[in-house]
Protein backbone atom coordinates (compact mmCIF):
# COMPACT_ATOMS: atom_id res chain seq x y z
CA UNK A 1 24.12 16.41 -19.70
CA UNK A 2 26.87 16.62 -16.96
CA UNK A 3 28.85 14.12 -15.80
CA UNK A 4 28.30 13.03 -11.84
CA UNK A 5 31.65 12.11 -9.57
CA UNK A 6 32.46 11.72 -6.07
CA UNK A 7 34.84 13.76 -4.64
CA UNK A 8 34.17 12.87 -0.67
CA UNK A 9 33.35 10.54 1.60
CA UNK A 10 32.64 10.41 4.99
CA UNK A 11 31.62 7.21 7.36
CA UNK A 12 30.45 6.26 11.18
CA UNK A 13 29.72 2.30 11.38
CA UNK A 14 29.99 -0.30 13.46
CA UNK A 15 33.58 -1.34 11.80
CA UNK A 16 35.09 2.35 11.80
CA UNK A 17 34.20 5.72 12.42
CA UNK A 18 35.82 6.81 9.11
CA UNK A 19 36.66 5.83 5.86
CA UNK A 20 39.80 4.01 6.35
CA UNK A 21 39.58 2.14 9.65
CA UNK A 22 36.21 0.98 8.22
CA UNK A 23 37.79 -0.11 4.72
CA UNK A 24 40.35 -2.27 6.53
CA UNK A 25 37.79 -3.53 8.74
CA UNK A 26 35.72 -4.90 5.73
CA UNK A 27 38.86 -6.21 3.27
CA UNK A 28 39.79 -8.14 6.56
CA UNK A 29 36.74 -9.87 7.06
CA UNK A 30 35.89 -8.07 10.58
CA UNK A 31 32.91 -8.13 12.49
CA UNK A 32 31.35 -5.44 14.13
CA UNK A 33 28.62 -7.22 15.76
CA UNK A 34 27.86 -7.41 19.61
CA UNK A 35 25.96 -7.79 22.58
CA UNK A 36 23.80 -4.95 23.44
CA UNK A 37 25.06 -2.74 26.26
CA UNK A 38 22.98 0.35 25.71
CA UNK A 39 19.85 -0.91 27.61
CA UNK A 40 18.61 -3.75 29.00
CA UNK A 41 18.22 -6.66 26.64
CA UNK A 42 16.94 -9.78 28.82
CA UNK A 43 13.48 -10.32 27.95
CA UNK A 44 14.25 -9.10 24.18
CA UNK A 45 14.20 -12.29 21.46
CA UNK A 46 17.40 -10.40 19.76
CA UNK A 47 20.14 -9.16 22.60
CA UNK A 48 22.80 -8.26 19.45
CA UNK A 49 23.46 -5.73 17.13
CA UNK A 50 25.99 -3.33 15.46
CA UNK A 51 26.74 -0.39 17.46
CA UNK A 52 28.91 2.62 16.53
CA UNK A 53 31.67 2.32 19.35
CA UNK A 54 33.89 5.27 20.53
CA UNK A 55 31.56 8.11 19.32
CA UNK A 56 31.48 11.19 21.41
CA UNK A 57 28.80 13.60 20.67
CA UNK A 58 29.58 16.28 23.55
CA UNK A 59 33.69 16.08 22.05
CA UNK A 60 32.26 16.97 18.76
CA UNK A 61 29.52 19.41 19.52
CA UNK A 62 29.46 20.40 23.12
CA UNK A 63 27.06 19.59 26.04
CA UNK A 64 24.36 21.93 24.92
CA UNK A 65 24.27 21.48 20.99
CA UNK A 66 24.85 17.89 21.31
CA UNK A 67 21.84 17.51 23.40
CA UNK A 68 20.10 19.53 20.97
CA UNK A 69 20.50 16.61 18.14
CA UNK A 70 19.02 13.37 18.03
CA UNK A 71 21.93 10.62 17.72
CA UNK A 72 21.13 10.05 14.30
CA UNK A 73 21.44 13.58 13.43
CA UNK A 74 24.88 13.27 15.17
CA UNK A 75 26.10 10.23 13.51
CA UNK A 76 25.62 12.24 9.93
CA UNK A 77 26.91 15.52 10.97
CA UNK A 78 30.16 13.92 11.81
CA UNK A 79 29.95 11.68 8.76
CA UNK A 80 29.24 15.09 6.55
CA UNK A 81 31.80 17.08 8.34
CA UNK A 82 34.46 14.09 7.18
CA UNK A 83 33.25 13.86 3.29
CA UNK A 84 33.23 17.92 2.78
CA UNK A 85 37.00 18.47 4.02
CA UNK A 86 37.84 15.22 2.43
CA UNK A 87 36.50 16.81 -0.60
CA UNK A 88 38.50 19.79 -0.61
CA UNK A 89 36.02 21.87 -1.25
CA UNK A 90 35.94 25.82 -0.75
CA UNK A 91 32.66 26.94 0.90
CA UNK A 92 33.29 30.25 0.53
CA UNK A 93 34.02 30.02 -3.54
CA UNK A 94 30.61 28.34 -4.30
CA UNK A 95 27.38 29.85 -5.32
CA UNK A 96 25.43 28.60 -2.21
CA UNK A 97 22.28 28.22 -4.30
CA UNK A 98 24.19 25.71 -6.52
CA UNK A 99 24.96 23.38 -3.12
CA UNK A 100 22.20 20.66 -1.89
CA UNK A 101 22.06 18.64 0.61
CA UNK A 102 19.90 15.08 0.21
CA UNK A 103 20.64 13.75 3.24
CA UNK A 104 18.16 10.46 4.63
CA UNK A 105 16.81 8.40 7.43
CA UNK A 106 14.10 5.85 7.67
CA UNK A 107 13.22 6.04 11.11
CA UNK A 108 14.92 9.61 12.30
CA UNK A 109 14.79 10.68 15.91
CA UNK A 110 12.94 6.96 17.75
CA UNK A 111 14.87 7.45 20.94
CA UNK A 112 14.19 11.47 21.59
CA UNK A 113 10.50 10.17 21.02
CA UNK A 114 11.12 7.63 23.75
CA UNK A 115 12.57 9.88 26.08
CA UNK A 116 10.14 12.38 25.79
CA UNK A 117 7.34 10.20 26.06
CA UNK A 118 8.68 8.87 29.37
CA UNK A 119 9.11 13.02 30.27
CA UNK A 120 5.31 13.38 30.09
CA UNK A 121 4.11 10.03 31.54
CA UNK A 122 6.18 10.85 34.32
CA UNK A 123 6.73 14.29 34.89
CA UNK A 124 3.85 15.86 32.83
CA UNK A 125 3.86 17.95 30.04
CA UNK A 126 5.18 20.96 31.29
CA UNK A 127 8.71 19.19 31.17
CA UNK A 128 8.00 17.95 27.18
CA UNK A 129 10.95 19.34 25.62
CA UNK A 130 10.28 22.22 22.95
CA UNK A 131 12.92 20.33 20.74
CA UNK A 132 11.34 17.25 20.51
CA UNK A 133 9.63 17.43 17.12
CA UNK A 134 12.66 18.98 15.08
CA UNK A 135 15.06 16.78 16.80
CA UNK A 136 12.45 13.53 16.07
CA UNK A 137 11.66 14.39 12.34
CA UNK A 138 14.06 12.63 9.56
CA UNK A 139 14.58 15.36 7.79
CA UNK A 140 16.63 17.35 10.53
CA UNK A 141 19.78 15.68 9.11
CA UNK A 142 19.19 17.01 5.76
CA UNK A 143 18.63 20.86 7.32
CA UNK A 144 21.02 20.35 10.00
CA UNK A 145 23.88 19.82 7.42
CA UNK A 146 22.78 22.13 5.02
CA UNK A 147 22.75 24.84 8.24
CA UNK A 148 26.16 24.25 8.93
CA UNK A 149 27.39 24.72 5.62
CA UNK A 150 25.30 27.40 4.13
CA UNK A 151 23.51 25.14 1.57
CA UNK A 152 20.56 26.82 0.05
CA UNK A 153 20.18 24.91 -3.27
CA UNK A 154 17.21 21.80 -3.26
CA UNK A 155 17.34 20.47 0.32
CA UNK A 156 15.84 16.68 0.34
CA UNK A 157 15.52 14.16 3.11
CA UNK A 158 14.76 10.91 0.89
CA UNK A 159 12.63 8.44 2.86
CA UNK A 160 12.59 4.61 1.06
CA UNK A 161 13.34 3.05 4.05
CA UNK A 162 16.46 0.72 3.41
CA UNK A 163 17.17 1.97 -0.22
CA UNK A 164 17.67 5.60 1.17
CA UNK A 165 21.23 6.03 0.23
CA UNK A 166 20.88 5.12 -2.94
CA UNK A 167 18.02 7.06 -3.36
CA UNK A 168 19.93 9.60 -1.95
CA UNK A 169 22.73 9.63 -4.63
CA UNK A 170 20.75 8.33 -7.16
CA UNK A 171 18.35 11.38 -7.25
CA UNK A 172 20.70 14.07 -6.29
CA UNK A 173 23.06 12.50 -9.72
CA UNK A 174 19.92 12.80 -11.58
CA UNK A 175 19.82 16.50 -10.33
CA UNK A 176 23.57 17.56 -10.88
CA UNK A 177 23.36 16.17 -14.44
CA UNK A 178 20.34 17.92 -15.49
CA UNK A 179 22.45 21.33 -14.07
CA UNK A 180 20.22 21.85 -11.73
CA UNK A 181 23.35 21.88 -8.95
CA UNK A 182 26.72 21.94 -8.82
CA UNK A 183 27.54 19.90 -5.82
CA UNK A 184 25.44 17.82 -3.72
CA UNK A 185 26.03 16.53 -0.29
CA UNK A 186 23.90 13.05 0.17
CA UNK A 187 23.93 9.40 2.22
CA UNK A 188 21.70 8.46 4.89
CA UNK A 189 21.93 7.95 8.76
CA UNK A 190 20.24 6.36 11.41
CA UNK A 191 20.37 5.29 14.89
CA UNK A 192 17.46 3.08 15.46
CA UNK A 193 18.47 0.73 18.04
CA UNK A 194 15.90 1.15 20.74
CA UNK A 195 14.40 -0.65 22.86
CA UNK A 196 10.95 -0.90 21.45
CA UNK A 197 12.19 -1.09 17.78
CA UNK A 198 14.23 -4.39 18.63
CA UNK A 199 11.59 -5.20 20.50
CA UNK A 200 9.20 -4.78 16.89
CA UNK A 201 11.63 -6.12 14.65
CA UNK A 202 11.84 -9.33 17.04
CA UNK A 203 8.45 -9.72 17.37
CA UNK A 204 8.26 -10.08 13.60
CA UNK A 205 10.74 -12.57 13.19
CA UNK A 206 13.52 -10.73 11.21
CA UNK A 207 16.08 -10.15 13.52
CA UNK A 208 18.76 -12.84 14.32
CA UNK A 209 18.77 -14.53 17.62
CA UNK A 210 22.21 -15.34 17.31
CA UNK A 211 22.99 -13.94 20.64
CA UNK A 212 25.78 -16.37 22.04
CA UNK A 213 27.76 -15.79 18.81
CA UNK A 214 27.28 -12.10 17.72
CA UNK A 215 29.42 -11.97 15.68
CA UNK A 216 28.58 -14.98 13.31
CA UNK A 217 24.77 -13.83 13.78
CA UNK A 218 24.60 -11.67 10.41
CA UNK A 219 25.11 -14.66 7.75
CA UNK A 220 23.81 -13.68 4.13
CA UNK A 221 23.06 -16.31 1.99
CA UNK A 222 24.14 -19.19 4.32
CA UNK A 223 21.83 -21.68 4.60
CA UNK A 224 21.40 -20.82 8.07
CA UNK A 225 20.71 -17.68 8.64
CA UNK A 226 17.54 -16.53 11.04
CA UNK A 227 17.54 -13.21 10.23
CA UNK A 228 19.55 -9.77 9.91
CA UNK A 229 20.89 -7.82 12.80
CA UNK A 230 20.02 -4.39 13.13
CA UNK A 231 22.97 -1.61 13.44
CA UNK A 232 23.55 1.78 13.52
CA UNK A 233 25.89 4.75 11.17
CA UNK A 234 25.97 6.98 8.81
CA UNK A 235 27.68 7.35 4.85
CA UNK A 236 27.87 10.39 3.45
CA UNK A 237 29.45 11.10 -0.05
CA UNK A 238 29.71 14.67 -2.11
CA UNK A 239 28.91 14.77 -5.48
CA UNK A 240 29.86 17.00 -8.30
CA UNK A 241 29.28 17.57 -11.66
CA UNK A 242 32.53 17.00 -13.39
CA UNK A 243 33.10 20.26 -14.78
CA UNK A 244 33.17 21.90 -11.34
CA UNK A 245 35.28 19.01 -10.15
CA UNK A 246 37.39 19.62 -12.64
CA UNK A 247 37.86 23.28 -12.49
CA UNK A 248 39.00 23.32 -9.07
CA UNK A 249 41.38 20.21 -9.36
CA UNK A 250 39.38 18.00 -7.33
CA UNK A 251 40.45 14.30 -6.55
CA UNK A 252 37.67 12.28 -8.02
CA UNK A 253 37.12 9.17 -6.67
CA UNK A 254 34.20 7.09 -8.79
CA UNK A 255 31.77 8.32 -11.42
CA UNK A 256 27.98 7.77 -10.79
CA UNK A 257 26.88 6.57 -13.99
CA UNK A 258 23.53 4.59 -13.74
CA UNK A 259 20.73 5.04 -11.57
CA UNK A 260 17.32 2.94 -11.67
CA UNK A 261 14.45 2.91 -8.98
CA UNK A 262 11.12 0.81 -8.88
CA UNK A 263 8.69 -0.66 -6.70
CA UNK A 264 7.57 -4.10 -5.99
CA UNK A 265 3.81 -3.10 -5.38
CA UNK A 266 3.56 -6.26 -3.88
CA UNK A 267 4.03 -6.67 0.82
CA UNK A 268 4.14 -4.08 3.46
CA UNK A 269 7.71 -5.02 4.63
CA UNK A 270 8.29 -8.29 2.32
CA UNK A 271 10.63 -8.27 -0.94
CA UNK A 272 8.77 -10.12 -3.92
CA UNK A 273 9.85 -13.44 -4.02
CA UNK A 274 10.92 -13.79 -7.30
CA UNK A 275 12.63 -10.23 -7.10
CA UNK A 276 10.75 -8.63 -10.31
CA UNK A 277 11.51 -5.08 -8.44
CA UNK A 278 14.83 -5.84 -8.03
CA UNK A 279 15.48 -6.95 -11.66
CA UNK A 280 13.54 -3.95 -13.14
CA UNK A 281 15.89 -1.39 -11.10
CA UNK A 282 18.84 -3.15 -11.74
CA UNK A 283 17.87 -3.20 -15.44
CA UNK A 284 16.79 0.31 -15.78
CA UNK A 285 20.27 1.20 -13.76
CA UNK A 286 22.28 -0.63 -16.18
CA UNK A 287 19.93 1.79 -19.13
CA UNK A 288 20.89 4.68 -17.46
CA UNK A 289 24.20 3.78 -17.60
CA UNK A 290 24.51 2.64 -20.75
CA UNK A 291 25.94 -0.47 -20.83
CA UNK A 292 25.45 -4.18 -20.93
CA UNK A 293 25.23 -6.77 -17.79
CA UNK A 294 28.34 -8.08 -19.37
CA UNK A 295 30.43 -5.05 -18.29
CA UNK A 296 29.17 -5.57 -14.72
CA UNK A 297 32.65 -6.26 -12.75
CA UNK A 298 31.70 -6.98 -9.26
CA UNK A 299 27.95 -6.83 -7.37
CA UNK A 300 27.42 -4.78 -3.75
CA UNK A 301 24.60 -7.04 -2.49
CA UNK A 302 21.66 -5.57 -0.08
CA UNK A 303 21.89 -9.35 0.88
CA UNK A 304 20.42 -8.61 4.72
CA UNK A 305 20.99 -12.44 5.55
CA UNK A 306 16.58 -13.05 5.46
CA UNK A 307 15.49 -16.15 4.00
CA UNK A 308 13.30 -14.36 1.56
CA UNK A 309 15.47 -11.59 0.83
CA UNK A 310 18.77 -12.98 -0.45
CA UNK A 311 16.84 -15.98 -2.55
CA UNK A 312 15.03 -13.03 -4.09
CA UNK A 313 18.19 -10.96 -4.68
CA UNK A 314 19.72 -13.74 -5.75
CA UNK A 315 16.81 -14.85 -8.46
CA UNK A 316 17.03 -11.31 -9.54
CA UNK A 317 20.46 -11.36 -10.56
CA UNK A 318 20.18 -14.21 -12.20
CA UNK A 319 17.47 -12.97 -14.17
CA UNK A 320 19.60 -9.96 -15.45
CA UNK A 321 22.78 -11.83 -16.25
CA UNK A 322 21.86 -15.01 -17.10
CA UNK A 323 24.24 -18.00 -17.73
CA UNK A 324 26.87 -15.34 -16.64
CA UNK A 325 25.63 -14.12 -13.48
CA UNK A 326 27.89 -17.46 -12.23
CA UNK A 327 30.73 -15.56 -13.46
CA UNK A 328 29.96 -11.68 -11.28
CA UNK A 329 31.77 -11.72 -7.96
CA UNK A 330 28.88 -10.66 -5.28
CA UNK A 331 29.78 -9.27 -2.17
CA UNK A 332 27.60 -8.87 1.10
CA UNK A 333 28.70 -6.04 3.62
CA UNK A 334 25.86 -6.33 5.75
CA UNK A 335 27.75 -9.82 7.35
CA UNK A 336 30.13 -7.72 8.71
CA UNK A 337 28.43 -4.32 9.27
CA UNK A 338 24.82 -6.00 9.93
CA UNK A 339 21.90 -3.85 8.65
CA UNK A 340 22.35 0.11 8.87
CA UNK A 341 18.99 0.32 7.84
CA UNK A 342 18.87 4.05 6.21
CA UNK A 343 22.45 4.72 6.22
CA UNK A 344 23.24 1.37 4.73
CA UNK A 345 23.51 1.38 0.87
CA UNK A 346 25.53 5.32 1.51
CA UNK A 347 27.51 3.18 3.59
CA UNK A 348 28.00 0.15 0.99
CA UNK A 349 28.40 3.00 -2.04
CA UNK A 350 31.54 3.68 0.19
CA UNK A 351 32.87 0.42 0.14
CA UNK A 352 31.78 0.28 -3.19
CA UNK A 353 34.58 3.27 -4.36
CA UNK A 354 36.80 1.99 -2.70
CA UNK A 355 36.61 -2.00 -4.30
CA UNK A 356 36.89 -0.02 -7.57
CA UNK A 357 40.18 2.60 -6.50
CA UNK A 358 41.97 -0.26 -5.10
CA UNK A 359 40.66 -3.75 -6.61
CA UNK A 360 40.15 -5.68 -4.08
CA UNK A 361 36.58 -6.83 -3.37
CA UNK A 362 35.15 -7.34 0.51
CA UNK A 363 34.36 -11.02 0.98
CA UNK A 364 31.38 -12.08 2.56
CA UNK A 365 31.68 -13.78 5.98
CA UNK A 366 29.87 -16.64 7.56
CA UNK A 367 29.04 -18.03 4.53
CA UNK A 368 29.90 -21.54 6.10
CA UNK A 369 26.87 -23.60 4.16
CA UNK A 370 25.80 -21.73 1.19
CA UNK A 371 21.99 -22.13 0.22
CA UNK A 372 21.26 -24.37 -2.22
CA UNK A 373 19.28 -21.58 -3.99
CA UNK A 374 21.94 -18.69 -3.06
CA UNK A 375 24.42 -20.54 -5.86
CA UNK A 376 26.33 -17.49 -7.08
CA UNK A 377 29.58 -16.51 -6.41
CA UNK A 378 29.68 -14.30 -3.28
CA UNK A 379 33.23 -14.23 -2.66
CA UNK A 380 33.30 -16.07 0.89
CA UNK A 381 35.71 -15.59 3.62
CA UNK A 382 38.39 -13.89 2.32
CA UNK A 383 38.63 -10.68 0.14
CA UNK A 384 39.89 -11.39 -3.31
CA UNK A 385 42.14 -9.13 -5.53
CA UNK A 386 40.72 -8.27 -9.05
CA UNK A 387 40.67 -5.24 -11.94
CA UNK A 388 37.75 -3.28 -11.35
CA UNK A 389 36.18 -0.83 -13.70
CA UNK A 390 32.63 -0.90 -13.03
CA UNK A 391 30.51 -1.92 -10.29
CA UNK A 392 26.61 -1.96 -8.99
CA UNK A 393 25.15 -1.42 -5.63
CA UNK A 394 21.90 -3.16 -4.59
CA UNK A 395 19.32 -1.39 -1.85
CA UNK A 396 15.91 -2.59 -1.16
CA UNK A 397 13.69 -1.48 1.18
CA UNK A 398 10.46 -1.73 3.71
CA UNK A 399 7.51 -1.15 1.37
CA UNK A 400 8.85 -2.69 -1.88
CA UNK A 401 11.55 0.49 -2.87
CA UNK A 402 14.47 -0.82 -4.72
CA UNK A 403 16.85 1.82 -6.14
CA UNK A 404 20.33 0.65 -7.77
CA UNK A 405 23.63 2.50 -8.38
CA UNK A 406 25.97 1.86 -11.19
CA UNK A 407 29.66 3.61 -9.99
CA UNK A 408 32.85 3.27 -12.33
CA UNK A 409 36.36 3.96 -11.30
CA UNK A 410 37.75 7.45 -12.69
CA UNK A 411 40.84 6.94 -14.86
């Protein structure tokens, strides 16, 4: 069996548009939430949410390709374009049929849809665009990448709603291990914040209404939190086995060691509530892995600041560690970046490497009145230094998918 490694990583969020700017933005407790100024947001429960700021598509495409591309086709290109020369890697020296891409979104092209519906209400369909079903379908992120760089080895657009990233990596490990590839490009993406999906996601009652204080909105495992706050991004790492790594000299950044995905079988969009899903894929992650909870030094929580979800997480983790789970450091990214939805555990496997490379672990903010329940240590406020050797990253999603990632830093 091969070894799996990261070699590159590439990021667009609401706290930077790569990987450094949005590192520093996390280990200094930075918000990137905000009022809405994309469309009107006045009759809209929810008027907040994470946007990626300062992204030009026409700068980094052109006019006509850019207009070609959904934005959350965009938002990964760019994100993919940053982990592959940050990998090092020499297109032209690998056997294309050994390079996949598993690239992910949950809801994929919503606002060419929108558009394009308004184009035949109002102008007919004469003036439907010919590009609206491959720019709408979540897969074109997945192609579109694997266009660019000549990728003909397994091409997979994961779809587990909020768990795609670590789907994503999870599977694609799985894959490089077996030998079945050499390197793998994989994440997730999305760019969901429309109009009628805030609208949905409002309606429902799990969005914050935070709106005079945006940026205290997204509030995971406070006592009063009202909800999560959608946002927008991409994460995007390259994998390797590490032979191949190896042989060309690669900087590795983090081994993927453990992988475990179940189901909850149990609510269309509702976690359990005693988080048996959660526990079985963090347990089965932990198998993969090979190792005990004990060797568990620090927790990336999907911690989306619900009332359901984090007491659920939260009973879960307790249920693996036991008497010790007091003792595991837990952070929540998702108070700073709010909820990326399909690009947010790529994005949190990001912050993930780099907790491990430099031992310092992201604290999670607006924890002001912790919830009686939520008792663990989440590491409020402030980021705190520590020696890091092995960490695991949480992602549930819409449906009941949880899938779990168990990285270690490369000595």
């Amino acid at each position: 069996m091969e070894r799996v490694v990261i070699t590159g990583m590439g990021v667009i969020s609401p706290v930077g548009n790569e990987v450094d700017s949005f590192w520093n933005s996390l280990i200094q407790g930075k918000s990137g939430i905000s009022p809405i100024d994309t469309f009107d947001t006045s009759t809209h429960k929810a008027r907040i949410a994470g946007l990626v700021k300062e992204f030009d598509a026409e700068a980094e495409f052109g006019r006509k390709e850019a207009r070609r591309m959904d934005r959350f086709c965009q938002l990964a290109m760019v994100a993919a374009d940053q982990a592959v020369k940050d990998s090092g890697l020499n297109l032209d020296e690998l056997d294309p049929l050994r390079l996949g891409v598993y690239v992910g979104s949950g809801v994929g092209g919503i606002q060419t849809l929108i558009d394009q519906h308004d184009q035949l209400k109002n102008r007919g369909a004469q003036r439907v665009s010919p590009t609206l079903v491959p720019m709408m379908i979540s897969n074109m992120a997945a192609a579109m990448i694997s266009i660019k760089y000549g990728a003909t080895g397994p091409t997979l657009s994961p779809v587990t709603a909020c768990s795609i990233g670590n789907t994503a990596i999870g599977e694609a490990a799985r894959l490089i291990r077996s030998g079945g590839a050499d390197v793998i490009i994989c994440g997730g993406t999305e760019a969901a914040i429309t109009e009628i999906s805030l609208a949905s996601f409002g309606n429902a009652g799990a969005l914050s209404s935070r709106n005079d204080a945006p940026e205290q909105a997204s509030r995971p495992f406070d006592r009063d939190r009202d909800g999560f706050v959608m946002s927008e991004g991409a994460g995007i790492v390259v994998l390797e086995s590490l032979a191949h790594a190896q042989r060309r000299n690669a900087r590795i950044y983090a081994e993927v060691i453990g992988y475990g995905a179940t189901s909850d079988a149990y609510h269309m969009v509702a976690t359990h509530p005693d988080g048996i899903g959660a526990f079985h894929a963090m347990e089965l992650a932990l198998k993969d892995a090979g190792i005990e909870p004990g060797q568990i030094d620090v927790i990336s929580a999907h911690a989306t600041s619900t009332e359901i979800g984090d007491i659920s997480e939260t009973k879960a983790i307790k249920k693996l560690f036991g008497a010790a789970a007091y003792d595991v450091p837990v952070t929540a990214n998702k108070s700073m970046t709010g909820h990326l939805l399909g690009a947010s555990s790529a994005v949190e496997a990001i912050a993930l490497v780099k907790s491990l490379q430099e031992g310092i672990i992201p604290p999670t903010i607006n924890l002001n009145d912790p919830d009686p329940i939520c008792d663990l240590d989440y590491v409020p406020h402030k980021a705190r230094k520590k020696d890091l050797q092995i960490g695991l990253s949480n992602s549930f999603g819409f449906g009941g998918h949880n899938a779990v990632i168990v990285l270690r830093r490369f000595n």
